[in-house]
Protein backbone atom coordinates (compact mmCIF):
# COMPACT_ATOMS: atom_id res chain seq x y z
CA UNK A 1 56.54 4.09 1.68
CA UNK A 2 54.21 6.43 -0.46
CA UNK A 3 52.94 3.04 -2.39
CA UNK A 4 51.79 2.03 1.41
CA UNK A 5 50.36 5.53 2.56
CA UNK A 6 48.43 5.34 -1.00
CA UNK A 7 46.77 2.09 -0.05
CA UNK A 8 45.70 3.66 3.49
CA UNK A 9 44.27 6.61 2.03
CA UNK A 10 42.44 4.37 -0.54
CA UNK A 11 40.72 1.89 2.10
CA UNK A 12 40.07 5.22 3.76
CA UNK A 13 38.29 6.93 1.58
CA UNK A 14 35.91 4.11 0.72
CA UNK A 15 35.55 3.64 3.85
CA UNK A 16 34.14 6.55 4.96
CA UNK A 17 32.68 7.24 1.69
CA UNK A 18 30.09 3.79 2.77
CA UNK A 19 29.23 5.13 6.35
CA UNK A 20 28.38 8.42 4.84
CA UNK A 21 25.69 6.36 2.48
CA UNK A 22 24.94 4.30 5.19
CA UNK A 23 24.24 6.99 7.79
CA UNK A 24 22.74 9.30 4.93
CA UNK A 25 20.05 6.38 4.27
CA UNK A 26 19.48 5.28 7.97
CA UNK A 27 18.64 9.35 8.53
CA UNK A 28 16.32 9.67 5.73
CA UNK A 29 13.87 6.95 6.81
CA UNK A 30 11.04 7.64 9.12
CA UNK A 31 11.77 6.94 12.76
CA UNK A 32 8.34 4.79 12.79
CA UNK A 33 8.83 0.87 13.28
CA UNK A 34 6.44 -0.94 10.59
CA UNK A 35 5.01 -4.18 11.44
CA UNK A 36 6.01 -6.35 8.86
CA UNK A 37 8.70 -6.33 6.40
CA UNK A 38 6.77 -5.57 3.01
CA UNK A 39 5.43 -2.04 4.07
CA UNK A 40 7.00 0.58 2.41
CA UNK A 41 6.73 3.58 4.42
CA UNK A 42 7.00 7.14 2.92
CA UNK A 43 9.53 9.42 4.28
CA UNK A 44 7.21 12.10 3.26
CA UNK A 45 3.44 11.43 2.36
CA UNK A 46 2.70 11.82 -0.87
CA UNK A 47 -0.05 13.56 -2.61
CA UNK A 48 -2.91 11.22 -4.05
CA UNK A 49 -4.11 12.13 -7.92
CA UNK A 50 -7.94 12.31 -8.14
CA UNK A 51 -8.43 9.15 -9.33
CA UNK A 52 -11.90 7.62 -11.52
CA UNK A 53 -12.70 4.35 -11.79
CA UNK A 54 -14.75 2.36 -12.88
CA UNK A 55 -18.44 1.49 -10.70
CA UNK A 56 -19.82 -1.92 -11.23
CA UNK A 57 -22.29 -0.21 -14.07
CA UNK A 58 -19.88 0.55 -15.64
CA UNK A 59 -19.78 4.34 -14.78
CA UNK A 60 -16.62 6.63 -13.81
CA UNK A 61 -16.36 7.12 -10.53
CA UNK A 62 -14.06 9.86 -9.29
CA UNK A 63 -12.46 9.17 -6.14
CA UNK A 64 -11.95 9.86 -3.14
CA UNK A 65 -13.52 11.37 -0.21
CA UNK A 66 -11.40 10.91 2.12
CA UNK A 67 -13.85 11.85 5.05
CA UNK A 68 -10.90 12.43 7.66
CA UNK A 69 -10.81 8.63 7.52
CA UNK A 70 -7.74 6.97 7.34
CA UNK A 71 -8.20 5.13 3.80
CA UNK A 72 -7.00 1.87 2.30
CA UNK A 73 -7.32 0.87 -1.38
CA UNK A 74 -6.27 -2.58 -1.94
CA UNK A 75 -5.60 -3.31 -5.58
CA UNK A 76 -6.48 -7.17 -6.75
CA UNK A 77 -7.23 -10.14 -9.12
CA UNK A 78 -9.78 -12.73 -8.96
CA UNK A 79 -6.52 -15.22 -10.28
CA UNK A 80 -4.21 -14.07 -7.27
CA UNK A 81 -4.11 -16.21 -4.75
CA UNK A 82 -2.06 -14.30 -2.16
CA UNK A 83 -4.74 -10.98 -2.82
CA UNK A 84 -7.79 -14.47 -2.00
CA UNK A 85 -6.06 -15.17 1.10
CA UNK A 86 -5.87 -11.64 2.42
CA UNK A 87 -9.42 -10.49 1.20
CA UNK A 88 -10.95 -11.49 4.60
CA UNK A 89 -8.28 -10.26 7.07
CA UNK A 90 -9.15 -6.96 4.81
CA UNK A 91 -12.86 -7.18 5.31
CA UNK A 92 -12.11 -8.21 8.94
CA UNK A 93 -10.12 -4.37 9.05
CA UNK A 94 -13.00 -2.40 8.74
CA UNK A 95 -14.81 -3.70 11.74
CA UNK A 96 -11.66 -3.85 13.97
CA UNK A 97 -10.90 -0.14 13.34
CA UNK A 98 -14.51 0.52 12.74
CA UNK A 99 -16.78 2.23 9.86
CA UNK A 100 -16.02 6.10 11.39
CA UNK A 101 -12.18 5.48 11.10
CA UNK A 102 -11.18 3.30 8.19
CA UNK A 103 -12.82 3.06 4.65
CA UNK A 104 -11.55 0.15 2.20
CA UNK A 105 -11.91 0.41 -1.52
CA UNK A 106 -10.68 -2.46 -3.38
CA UNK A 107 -10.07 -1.84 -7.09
CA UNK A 108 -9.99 -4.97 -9.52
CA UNK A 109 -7.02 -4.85 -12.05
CA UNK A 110 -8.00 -6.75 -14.88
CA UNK A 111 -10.87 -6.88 -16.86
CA UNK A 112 -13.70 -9.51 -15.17
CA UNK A 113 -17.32 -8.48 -15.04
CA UNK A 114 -18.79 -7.13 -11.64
CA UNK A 115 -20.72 -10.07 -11.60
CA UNK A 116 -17.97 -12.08 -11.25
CA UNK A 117 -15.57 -9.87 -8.67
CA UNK A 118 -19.34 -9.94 -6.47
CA UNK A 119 -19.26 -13.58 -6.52
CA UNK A 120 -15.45 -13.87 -5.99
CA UNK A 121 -15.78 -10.99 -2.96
CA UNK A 122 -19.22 -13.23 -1.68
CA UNK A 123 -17.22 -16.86 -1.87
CA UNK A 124 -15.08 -14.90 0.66
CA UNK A 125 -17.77 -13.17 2.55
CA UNK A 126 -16.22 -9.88 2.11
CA UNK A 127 -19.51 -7.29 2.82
CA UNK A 128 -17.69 -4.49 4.52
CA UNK A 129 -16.36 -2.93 0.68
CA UNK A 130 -17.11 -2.80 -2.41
CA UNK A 131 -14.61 -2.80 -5.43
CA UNK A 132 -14.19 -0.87 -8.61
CA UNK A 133 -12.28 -1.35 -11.84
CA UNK A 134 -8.91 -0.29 -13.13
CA UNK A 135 -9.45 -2.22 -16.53
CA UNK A 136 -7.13 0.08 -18.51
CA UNK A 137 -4.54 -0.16 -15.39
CA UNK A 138 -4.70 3.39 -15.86
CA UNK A 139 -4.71 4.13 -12.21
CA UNK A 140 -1.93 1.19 -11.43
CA UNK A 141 0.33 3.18 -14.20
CA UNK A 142 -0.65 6.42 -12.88
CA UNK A 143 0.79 4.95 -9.38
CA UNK A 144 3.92 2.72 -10.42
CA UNK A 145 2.30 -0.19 -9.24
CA UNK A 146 4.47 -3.46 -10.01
CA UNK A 147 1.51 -5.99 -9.01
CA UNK A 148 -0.90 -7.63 -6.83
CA UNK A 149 -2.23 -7.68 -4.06
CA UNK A 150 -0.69 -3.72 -3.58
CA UNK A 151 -2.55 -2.09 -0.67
CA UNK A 152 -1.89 2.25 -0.46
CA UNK A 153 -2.35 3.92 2.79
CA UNK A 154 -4.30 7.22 2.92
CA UNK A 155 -3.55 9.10 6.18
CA UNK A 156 -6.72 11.21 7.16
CA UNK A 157 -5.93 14.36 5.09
CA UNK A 158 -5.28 11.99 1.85
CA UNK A 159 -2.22 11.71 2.15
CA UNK A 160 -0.08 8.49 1.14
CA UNK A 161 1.77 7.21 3.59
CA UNK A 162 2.83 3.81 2.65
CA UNK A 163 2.24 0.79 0.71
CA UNK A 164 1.99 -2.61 1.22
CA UNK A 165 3.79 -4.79 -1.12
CA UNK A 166 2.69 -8.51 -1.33
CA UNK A 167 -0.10 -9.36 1.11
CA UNK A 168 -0.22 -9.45 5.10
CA UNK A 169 -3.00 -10.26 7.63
CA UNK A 170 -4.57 -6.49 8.11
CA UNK A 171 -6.08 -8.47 11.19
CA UNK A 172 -2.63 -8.69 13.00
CA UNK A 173 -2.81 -6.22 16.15
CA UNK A 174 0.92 -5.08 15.44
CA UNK A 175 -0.89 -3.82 12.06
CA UNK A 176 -3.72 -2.29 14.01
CA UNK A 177 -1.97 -0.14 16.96
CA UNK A 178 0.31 0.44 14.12
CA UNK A 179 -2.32 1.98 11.44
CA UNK A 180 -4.34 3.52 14.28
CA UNK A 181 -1.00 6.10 14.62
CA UNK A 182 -2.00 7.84 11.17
């Protein structure tokens, strides 16, 4: 009988020892729906380092004024084809949401000449941001960045409040109404 009443209080304990994890995890996430599955959003924002980077004269640049704008930095590759295909939807962004209320800073990761990310960023007629260079990957260690394309989101008072991991279409209106909340 006590072998039996073991077994019960076994099951029992695991049990409730997963819901607690389960329902511990569920209440720690944000209650905000994101619109697509490879946006990691912050339970709390996070505080953004003053950053410098490199200008395409090869001058540090320190970073960022944030201009009560919500910000975007998109971190890519000339060689990455998923950061080629988003590059316009990107571009695309910053006239949706317009010039007052969104700034995009792209920041190339590895170590090309301007001349060629300005051709690369032309080819795609990207004209509504410039980019600047990580060619250390200081900035990408700094941040625990794993690769590219890897987009932060800067709320207005430059703040991170999420990442995007892998690339989406930053024209999708779900992504829009969504960003517009922040």
């Amino acid at each position: 009988m006590m072998n039996i009443f073991s077994i019960f209080s076994k099951k029992l304990f695991i049990f409730t020892a997963v819901l607690l994890l389960i329902t511990n995890y569920g209440l720690s996430q944000p209650n905000i729906p994101v619109p697509s599955r490879n946006i990691i959003l912050h339970a709390e924002t996070k505080d953004f380092p003053k950053i410098a980077l490199l200008d395409k004269n090869k001058n540090t640049e320190y970073f960022i004024n944030f201009n009560n704008k919500i910000t975007v930095i998109n971190f890519w590759a000339t060689w990455c084809a998923p950061c080629k295909k988003e590059m316009p939807s990107l571009n695309k962004l910053v006239e949706i949401v317009g010039k007052n209320n969104i700034q995009v800073i792209g920041v190339n990761v590895e170590g090309v000449t301007y001349d060629k990310a300005k051709a690369f960023l032309e080819d795609l007629k990207v004209t509504n941001f410039d980019t600047f260079f990580d060619k250390d990957l200081q900035l990408v260690k700094q941040l625990s960045l794993r690769g590219v394309p890897t987009t932060l989101l800067i709320n207005k008072e430059g703040k991170e409040f999420a990442r995007v991991v892998g690339s989406i279409n930053f024209e999708d209106s779900k992504f829009i109404d969504w960003i517009k909340q922040f």
